[in-house]
C-alpha atoms as a PDB file:
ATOM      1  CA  UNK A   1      -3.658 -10.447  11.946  1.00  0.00           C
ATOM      2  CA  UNK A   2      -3.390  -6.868  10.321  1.00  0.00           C
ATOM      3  CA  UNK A   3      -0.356  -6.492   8.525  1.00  0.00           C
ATOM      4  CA  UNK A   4       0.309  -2.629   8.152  1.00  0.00           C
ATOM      5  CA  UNK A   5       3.532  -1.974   5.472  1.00  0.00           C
ATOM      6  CA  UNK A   6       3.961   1.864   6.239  1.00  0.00           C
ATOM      7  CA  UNK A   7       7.136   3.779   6.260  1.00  0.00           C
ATOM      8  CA  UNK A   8       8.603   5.476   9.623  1.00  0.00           C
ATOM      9  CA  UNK A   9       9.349   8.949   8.181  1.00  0.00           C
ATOM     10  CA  UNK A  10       6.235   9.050   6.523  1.00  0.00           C
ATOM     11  CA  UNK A  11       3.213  11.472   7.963  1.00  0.00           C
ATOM     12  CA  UNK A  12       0.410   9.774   6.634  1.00  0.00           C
ATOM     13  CA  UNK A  13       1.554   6.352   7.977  1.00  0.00           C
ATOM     14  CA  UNK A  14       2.303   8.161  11.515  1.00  0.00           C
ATOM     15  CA  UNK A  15      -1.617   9.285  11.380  1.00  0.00           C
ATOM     16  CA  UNK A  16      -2.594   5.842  10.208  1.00  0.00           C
ATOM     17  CA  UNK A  17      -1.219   4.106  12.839  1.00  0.00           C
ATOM     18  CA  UNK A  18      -2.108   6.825  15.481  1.00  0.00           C
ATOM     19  CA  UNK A  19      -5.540   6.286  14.481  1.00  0.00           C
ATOM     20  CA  UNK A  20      -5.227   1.825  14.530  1.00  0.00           C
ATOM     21  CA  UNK A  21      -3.736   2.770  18.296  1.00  0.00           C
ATOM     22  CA  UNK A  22      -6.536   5.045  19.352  1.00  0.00           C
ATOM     23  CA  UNK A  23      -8.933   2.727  18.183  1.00  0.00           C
ATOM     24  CA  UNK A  24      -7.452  -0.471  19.969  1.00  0.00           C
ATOM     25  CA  UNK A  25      -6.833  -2.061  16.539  1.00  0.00           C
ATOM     26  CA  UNK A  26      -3.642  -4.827  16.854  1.00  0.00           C
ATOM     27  CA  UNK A  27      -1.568  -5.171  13.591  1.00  0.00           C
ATOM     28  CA  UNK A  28       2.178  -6.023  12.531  1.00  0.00           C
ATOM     29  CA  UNK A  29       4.308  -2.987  11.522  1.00  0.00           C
ATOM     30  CA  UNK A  30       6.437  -3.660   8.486  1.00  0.00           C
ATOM     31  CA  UNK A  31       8.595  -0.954   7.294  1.00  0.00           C
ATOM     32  CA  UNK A  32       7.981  -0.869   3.509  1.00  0.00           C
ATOM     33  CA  UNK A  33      11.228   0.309   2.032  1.00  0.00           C
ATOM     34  CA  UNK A  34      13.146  -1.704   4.372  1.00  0.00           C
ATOM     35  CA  UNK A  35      11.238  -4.740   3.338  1.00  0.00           C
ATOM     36  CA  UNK A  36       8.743  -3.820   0.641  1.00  0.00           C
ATOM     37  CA  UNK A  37       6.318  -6.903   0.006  1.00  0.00           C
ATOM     38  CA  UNK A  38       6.791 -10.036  -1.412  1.00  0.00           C
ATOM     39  CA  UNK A  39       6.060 -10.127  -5.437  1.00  0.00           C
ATOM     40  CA  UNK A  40       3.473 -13.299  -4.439  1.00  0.00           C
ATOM     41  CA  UNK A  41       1.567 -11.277  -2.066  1.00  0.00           C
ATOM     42  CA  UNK A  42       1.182  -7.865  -4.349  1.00  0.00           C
ATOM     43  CA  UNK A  43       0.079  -9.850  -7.195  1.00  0.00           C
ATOM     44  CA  UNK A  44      -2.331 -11.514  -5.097  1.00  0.00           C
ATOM     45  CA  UNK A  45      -3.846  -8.827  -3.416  1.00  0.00           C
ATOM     46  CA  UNK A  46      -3.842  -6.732  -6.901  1.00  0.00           C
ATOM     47  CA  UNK A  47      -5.666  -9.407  -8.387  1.00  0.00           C
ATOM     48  CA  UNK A  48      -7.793  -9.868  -5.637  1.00  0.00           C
ATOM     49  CA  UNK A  49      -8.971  -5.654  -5.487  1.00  0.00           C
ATOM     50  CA  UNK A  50      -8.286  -5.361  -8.874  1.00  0.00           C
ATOM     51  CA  UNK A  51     -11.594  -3.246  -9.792  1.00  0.00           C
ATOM     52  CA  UNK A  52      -9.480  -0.586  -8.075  1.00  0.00           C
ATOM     53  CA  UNK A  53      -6.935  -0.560 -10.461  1.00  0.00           C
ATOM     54  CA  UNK A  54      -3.569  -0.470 -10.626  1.00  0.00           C
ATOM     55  CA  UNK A  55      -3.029   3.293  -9.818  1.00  0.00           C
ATOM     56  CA  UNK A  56      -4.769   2.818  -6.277  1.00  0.00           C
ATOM     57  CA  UNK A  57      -1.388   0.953  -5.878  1.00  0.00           C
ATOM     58  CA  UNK A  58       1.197   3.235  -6.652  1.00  0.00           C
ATOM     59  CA  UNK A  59       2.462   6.315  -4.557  1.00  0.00           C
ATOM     60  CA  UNK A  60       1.288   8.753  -7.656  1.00  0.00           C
ATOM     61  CA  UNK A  61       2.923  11.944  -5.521  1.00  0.00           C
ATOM     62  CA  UNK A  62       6.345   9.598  -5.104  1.00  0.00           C
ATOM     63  CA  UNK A  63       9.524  11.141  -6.689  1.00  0.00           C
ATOM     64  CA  UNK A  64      10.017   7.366  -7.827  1.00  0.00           C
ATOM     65  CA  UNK A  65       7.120   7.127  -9.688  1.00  0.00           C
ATOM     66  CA  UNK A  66       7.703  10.588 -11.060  1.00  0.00           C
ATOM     67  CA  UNK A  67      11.677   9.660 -11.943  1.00  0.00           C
ATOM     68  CA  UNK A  68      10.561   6.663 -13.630  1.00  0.00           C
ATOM     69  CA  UNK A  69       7.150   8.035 -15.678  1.00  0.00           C
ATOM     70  CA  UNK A  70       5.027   5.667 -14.464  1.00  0.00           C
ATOM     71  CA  UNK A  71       2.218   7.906 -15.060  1.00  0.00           C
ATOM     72  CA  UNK A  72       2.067   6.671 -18.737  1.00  0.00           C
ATOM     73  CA  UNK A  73       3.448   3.658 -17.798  1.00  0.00           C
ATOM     74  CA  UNK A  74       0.759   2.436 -15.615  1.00  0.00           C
ATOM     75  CA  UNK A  75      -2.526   1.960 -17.818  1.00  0.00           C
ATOM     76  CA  UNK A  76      -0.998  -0.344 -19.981  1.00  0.00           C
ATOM     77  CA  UNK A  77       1.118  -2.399 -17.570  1.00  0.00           C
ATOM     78  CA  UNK A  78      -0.034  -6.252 -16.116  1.00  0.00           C
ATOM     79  CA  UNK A  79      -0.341  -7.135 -12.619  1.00  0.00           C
ATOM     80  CA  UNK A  80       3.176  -9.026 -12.559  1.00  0.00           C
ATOM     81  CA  UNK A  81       4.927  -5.993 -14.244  1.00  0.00           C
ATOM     82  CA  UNK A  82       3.647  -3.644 -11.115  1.00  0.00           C
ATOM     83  CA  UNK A  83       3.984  -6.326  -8.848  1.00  0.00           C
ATOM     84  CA  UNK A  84       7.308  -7.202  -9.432  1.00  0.00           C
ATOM     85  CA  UNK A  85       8.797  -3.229  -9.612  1.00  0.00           C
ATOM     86  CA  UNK A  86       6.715  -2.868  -5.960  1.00  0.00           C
ATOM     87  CA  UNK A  87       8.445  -5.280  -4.670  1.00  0.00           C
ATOM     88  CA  UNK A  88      11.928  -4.427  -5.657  1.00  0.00           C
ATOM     89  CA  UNK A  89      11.136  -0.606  -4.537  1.00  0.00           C
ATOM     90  CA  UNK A  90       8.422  -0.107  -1.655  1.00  0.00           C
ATOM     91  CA  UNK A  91       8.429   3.844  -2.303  1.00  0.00           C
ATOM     92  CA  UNK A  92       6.413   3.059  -5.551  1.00  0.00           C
ATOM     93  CA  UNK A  93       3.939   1.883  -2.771  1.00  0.00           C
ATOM     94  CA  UNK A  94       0.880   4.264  -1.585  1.00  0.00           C
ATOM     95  CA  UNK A  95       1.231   3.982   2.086  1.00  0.00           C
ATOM     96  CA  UNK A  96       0.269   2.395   4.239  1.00  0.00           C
ATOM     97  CA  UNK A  97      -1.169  -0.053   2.839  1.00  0.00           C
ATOM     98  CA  UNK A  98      -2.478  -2.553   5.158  1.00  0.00           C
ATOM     99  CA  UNK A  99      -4.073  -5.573   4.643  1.00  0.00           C
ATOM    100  CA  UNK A 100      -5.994  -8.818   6.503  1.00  0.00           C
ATOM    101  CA  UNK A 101      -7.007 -11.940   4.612  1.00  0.00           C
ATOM    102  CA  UNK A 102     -10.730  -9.951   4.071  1.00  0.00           C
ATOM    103  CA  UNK A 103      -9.542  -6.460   3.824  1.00  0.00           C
ATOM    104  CA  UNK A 104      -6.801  -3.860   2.005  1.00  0.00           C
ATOM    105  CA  UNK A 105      -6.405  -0.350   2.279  1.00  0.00           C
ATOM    106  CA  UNK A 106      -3.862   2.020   0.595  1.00  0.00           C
ATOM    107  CA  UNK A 107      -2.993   5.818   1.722  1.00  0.00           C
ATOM    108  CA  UNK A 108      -5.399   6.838   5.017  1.00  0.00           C
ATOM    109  CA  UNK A 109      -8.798   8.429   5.170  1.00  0.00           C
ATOM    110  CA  UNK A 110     -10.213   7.991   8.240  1.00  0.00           C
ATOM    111  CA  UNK A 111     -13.772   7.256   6.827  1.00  0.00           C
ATOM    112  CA  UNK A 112     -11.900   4.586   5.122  1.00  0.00           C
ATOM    113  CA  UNK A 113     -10.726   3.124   8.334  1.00  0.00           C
ATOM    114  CA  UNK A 114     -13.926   3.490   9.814  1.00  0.00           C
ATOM    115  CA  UNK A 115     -15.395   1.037   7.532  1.00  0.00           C
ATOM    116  CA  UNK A 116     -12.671  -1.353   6.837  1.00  0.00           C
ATOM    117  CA  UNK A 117     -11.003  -1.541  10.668  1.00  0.00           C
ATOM    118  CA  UNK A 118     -13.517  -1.133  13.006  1.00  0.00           C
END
């Protein structure tokens, strides 16, 4: 099952998940500040995609990211280090990420989708 961690006053999760309903594609809505992910699963998945980096990760344009100047912060930091502050504060998070056992995608482009989704 999809598991899509998006936040509810968020536009770019809205068009996300307008786009998984237009396209008849089931998943589980989790609201990602409410109840960002587990520290287990986000160092899992980082390591898994981790020829993305770290920074596909983070919400870069967040005002928590900004507030805590993550920007130089990030390049030098480990997998548990950004796994652990995700999980204490799911605005760090690019949303939506959403994620199967094959598949992860942060932020939305629907070319993206396309190919990963569908």
């Amino acid at each position: 099952m999809i598991k899509f961690y998006g936040y509810k006053r968020c536009s770019t999760s809205k068009k996300a998940q307008k786009w998984l309903d237009e396209h008849g594609v089931k998943y589980e809505f989790q609201d990602l500040v409410e109840q960002p992910p587990k520290k287990e699963d986000l160092v899992k998945w980082m390591t898994k995609y981790q020829d993305r980096g770290l920074r596909y990760f983070f919400n870069t344009s967040g005002q928590h990211y900004r507030q805590q100047k993550l920007k130089d912060k990030v390049p030098t930091m480990t997998i548990e280090e950004a796994a652990d502050m995700m999980s204490k504060d799911g605005k760090l998070i690019k949303r939506p990420l959403v994620v199967d056992d094959d598949h992860l995608t942060c932020g939305f482009r629907e070319n993206i989708y396309e190919q990963t989704w569908l």
